[in-house]
PDB file of N, CA and C in Angstrom:
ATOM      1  N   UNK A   1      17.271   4.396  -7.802  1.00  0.00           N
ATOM      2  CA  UNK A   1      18.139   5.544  -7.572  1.00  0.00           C
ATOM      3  C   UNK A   1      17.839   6.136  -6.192  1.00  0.00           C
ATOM      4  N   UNK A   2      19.133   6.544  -5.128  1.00  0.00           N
ATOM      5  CA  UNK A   2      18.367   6.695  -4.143  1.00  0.00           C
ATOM      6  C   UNK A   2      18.436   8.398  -4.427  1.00  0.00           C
ATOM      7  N   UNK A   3      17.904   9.083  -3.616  1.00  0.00           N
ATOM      8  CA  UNK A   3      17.571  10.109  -3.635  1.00  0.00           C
ATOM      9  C   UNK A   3      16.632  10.934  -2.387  1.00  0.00           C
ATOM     10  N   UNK A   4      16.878  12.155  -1.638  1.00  0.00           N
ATOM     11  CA  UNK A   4      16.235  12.871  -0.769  1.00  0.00           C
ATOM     12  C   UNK A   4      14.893  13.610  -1.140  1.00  0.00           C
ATOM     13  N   UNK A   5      13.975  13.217  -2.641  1.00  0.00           N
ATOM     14  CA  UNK A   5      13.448  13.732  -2.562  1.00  0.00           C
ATOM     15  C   UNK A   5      11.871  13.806  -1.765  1.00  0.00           C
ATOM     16  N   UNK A   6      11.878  12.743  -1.138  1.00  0.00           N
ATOM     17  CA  UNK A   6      10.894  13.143  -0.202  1.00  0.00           C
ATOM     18  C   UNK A   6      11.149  13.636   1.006  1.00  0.00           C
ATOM     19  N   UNK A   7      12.601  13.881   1.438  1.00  0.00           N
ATOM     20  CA  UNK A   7      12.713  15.299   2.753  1.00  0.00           C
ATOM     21  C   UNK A   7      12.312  16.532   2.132  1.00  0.00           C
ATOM     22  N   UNK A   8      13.180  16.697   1.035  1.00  0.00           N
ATOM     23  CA  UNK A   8      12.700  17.779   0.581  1.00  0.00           C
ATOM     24  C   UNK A   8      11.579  18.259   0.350  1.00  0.00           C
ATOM     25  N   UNK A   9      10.236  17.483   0.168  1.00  0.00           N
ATOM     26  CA  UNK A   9       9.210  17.736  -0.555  1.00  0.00           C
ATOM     27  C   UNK A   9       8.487  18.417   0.966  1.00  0.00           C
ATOM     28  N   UNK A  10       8.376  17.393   2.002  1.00  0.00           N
ATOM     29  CA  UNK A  10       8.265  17.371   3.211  1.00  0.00           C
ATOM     30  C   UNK A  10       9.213  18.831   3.800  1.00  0.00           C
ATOM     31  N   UNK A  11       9.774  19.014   3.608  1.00  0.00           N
ATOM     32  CA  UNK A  11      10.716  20.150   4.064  1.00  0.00           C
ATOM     33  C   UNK A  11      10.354  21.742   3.631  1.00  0.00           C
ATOM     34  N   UNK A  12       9.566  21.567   2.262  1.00  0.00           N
ATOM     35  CA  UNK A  12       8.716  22.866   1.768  1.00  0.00           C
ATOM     36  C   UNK A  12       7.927  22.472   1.897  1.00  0.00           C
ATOM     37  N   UNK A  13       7.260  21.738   2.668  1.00  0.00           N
ATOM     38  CA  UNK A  13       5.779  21.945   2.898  1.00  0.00           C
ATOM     39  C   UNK A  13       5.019  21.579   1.832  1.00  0.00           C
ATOM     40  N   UNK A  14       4.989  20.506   0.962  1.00  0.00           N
ATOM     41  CA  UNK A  14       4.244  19.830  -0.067  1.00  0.00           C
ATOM     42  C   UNK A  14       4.012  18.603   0.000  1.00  0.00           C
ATOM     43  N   UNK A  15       2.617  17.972  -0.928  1.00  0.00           N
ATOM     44  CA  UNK A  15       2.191  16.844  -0.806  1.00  0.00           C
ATOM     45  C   UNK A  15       2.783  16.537  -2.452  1.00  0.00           C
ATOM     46  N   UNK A  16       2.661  14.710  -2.021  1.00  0.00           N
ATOM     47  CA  UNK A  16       3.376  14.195  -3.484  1.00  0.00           C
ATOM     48  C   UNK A  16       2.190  15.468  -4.616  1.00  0.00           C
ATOM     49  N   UNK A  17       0.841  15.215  -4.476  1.00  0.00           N
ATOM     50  CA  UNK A  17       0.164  16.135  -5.143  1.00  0.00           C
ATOM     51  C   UNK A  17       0.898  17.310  -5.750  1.00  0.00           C
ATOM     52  N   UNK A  18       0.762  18.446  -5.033  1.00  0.00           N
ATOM     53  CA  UNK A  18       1.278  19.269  -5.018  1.00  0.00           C
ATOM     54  C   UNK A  18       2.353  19.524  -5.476  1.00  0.00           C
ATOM     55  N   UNK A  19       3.673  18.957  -5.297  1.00  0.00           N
ATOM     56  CA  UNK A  19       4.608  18.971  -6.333  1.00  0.00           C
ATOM     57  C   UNK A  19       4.216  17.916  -7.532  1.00  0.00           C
ATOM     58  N   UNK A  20       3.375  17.166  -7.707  1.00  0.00           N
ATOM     59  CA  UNK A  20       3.363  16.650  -9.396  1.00  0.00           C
ATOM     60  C   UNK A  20       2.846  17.654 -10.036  1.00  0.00           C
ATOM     61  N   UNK A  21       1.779  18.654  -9.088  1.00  0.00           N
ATOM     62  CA  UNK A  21       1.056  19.530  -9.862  1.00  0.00           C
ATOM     63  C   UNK A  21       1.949  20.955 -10.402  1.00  0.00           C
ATOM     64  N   UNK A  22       2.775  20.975  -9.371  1.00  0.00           N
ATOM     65  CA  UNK A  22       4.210  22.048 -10.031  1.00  0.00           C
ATOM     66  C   UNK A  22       5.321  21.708 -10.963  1.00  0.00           C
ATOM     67  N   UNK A  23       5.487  20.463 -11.009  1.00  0.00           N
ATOM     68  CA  UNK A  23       6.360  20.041 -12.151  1.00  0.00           C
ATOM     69  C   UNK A  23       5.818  19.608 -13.884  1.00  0.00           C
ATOM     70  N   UNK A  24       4.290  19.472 -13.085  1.00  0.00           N
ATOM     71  CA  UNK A  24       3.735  19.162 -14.275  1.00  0.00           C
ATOM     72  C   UNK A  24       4.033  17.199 -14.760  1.00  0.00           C
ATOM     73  N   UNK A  25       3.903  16.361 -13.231  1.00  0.00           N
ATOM     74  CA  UNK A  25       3.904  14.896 -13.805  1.00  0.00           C
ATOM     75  C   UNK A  25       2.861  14.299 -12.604  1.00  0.00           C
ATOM     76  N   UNK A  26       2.140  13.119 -12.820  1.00  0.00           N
ATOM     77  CA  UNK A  26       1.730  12.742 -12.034  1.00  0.00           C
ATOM     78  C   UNK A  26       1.977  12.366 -10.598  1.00  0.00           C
ATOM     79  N   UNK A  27       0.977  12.609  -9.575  1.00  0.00           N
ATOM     80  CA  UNK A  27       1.339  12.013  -8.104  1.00  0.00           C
ATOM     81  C   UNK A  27       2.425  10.162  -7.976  1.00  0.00           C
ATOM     82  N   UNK A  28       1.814  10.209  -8.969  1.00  0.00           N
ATOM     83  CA  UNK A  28       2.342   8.383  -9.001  1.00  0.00           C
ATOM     84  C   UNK A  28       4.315   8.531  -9.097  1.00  0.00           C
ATOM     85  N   UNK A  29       4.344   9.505 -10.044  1.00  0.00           N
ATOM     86  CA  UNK A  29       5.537   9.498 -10.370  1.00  0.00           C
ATOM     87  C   UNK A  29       6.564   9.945  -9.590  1.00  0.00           C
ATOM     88  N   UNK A  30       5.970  11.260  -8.686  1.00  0.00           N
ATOM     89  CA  UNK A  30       6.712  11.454  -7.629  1.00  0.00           C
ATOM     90  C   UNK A  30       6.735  10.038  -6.794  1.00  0.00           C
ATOM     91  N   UNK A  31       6.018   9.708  -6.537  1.00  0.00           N
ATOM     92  CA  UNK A  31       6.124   8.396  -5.476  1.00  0.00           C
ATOM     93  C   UNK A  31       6.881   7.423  -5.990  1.00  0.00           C
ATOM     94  N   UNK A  32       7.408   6.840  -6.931  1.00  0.00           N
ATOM     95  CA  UNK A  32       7.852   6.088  -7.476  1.00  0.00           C
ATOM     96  C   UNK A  32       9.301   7.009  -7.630  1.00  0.00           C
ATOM     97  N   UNK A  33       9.323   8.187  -7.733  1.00  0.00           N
ATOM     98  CA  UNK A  33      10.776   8.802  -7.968  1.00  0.00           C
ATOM     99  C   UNK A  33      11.244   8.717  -6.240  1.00  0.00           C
ATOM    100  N   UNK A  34      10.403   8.955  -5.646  1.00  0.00           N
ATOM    101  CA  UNK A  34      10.941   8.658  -4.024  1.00  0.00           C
ATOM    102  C   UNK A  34      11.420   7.362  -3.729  1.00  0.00           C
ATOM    103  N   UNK A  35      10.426   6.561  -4.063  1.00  0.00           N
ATOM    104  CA  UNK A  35      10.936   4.884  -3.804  1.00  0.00           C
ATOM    105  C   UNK A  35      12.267   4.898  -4.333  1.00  0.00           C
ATOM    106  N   UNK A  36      12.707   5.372  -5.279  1.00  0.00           N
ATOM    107  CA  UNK A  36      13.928   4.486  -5.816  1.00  0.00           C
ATOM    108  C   UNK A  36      13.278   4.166  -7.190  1.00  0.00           C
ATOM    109  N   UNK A  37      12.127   3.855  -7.648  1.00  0.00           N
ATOM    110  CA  UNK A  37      12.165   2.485  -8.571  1.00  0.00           C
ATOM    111  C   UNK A  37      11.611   3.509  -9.900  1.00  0.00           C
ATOM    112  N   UNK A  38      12.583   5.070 -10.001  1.00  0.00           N
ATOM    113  CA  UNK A  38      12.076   5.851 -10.973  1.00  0.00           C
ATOM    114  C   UNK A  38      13.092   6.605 -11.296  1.00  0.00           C
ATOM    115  N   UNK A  39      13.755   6.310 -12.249  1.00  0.00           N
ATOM    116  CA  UNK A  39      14.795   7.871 -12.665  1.00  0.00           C
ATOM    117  C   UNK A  39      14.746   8.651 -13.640  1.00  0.00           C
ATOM    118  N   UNK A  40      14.647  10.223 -12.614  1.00  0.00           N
ATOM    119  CA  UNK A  40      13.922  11.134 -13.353  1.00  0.00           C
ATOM    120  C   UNK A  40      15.019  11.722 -14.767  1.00  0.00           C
ATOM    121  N   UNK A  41      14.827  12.509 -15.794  1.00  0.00           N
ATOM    122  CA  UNK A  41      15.755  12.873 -16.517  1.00  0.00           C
ATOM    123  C   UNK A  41      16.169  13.921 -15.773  1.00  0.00           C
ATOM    124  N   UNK A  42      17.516  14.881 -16.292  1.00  0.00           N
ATOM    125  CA  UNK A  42      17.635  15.788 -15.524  1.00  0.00           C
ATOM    126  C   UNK A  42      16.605  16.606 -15.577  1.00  0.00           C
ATOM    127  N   UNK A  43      16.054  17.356 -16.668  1.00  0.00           N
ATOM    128  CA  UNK A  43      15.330  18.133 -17.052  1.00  0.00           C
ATOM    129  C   UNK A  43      14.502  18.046 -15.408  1.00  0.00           C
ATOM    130  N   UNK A  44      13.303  16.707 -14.955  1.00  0.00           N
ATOM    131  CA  UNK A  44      12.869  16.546 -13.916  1.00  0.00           C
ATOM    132  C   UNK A  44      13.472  16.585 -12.663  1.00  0.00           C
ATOM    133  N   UNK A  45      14.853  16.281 -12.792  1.00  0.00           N
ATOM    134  CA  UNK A  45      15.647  16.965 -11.031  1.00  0.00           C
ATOM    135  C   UNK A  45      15.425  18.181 -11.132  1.00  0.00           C
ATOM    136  N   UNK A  46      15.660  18.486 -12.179  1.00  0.00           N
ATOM    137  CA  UNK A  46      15.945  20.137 -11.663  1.00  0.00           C
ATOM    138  C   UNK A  46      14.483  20.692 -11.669  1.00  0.00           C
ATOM    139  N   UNK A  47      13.535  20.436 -12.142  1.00  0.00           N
ATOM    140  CA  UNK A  47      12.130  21.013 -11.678  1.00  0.00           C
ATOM    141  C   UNK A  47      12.086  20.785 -10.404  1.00  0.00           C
ATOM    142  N   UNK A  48      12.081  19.697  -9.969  1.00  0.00           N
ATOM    143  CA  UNK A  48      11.915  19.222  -8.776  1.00  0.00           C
ATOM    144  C   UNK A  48      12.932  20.361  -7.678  1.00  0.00           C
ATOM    145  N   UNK A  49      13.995  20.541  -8.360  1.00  0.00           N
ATOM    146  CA  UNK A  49      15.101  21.191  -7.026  1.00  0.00           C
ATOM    147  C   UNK A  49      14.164  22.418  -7.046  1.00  0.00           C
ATOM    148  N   UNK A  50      14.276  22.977  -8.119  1.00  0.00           N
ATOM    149  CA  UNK A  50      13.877  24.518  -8.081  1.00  0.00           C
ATOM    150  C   UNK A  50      11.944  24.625  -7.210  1.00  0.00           C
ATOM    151  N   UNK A  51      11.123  23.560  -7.745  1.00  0.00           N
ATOM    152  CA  UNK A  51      10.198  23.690  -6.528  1.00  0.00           C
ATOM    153  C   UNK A  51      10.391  23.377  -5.552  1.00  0.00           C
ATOM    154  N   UNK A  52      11.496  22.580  -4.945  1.00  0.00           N
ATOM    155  CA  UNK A  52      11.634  22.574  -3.309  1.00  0.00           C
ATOM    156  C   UNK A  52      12.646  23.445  -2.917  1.00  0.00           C
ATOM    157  N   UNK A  53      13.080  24.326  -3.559  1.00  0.00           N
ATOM    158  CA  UNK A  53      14.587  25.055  -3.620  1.00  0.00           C
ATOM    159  C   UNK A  53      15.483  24.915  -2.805  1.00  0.00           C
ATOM    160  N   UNK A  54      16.150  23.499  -3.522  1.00  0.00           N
ATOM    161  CA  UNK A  54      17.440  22.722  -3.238  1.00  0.00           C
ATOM    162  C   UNK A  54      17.577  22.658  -4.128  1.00  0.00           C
ATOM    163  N   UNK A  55      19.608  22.721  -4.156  1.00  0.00           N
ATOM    164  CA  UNK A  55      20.157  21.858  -5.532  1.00  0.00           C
ATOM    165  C   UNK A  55      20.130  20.690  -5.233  1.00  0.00           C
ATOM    166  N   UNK A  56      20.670  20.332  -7.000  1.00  0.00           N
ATOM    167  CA  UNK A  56      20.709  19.119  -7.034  1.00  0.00           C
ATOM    168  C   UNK A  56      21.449  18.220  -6.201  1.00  0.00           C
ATOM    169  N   UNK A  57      22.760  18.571  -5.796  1.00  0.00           N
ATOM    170  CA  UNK A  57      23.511  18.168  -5.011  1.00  0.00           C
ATOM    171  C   UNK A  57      23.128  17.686  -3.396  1.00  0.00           C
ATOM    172  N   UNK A  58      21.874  18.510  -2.884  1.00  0.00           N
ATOM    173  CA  UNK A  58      21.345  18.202  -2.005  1.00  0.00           C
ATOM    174  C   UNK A  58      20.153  17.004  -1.729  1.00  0.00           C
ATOM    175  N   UNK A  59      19.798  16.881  -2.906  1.00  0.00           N
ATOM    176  CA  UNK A  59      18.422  15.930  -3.088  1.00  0.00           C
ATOM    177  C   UNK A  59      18.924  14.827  -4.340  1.00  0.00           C
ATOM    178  N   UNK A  60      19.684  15.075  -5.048  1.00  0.00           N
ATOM    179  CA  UNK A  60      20.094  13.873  -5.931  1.00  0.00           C
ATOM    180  C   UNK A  60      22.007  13.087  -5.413  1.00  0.00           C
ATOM    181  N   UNK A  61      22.825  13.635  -4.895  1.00  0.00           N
ATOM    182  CA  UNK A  61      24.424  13.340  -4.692  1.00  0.00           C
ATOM    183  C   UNK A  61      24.125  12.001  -3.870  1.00  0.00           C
ATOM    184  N   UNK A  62      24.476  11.285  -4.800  1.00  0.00           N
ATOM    185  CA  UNK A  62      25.000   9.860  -4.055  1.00  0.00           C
ATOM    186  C   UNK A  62      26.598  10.019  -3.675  1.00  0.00           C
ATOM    187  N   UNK A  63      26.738   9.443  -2.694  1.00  0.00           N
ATOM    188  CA  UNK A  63      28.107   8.842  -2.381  1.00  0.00           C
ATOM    189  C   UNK A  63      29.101   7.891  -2.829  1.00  0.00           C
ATOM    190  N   UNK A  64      29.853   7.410  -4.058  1.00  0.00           N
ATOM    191  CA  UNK A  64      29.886   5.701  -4.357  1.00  0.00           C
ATOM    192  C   UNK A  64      30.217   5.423  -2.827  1.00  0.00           C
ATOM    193  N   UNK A  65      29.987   4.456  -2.925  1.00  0.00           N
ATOM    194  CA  UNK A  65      30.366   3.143  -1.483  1.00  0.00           C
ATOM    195  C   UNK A  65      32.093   2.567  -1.767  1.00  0.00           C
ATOM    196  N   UNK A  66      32.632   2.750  -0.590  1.00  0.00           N
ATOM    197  CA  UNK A  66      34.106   1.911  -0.756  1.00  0.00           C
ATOM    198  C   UNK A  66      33.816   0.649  -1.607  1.00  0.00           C
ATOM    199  N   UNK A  67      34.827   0.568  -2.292  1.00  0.00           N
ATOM    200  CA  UNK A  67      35.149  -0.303  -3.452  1.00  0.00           C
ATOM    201  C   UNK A  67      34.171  -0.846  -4.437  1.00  0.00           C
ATOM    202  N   UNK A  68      33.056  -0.007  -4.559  1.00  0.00           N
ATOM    203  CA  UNK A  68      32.474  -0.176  -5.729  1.00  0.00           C
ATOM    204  C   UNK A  68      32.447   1.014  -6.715  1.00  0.00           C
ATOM    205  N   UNK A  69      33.618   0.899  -7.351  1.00  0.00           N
ATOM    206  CA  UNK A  69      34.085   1.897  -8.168  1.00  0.00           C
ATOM    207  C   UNK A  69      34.533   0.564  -9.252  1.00  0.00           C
TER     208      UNK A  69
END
């Protein structure tokens, strides 16, 4: 899944640490939710928005791509 959340994290001034320790999930998981190779439930976007305070729209909105609809 792609996703901005490591500008954001970077953008308030936090380490993967630091936000696992505010959402309440491990460092690993943020890193793996950054890669791509992790999708969070909503419940976890939206922790995540509200500690970097962005919506969702800013750190989760994909674009579809022409003609893959």
């Amino acid at each position: 899944m792609e996703n901005k959340v490591k500008i954001a994290r970077i953008q308030a001034g936090l380490t993967q640490q630091q936000l696992a320790v505010k959402i309440g999930v491990t460092r690993q998981t943020i890193s793996l939710i950054e890669k791509g190779k992790y999708n969070p439930t909503l419940k976890l976007c939206l922790d995540i928005c509200y500690a970097v305070h962005q919506t969702l729209d800013e750190i989760f909105w994909v674009d579809k791509e022409s003609g893959n609809e």
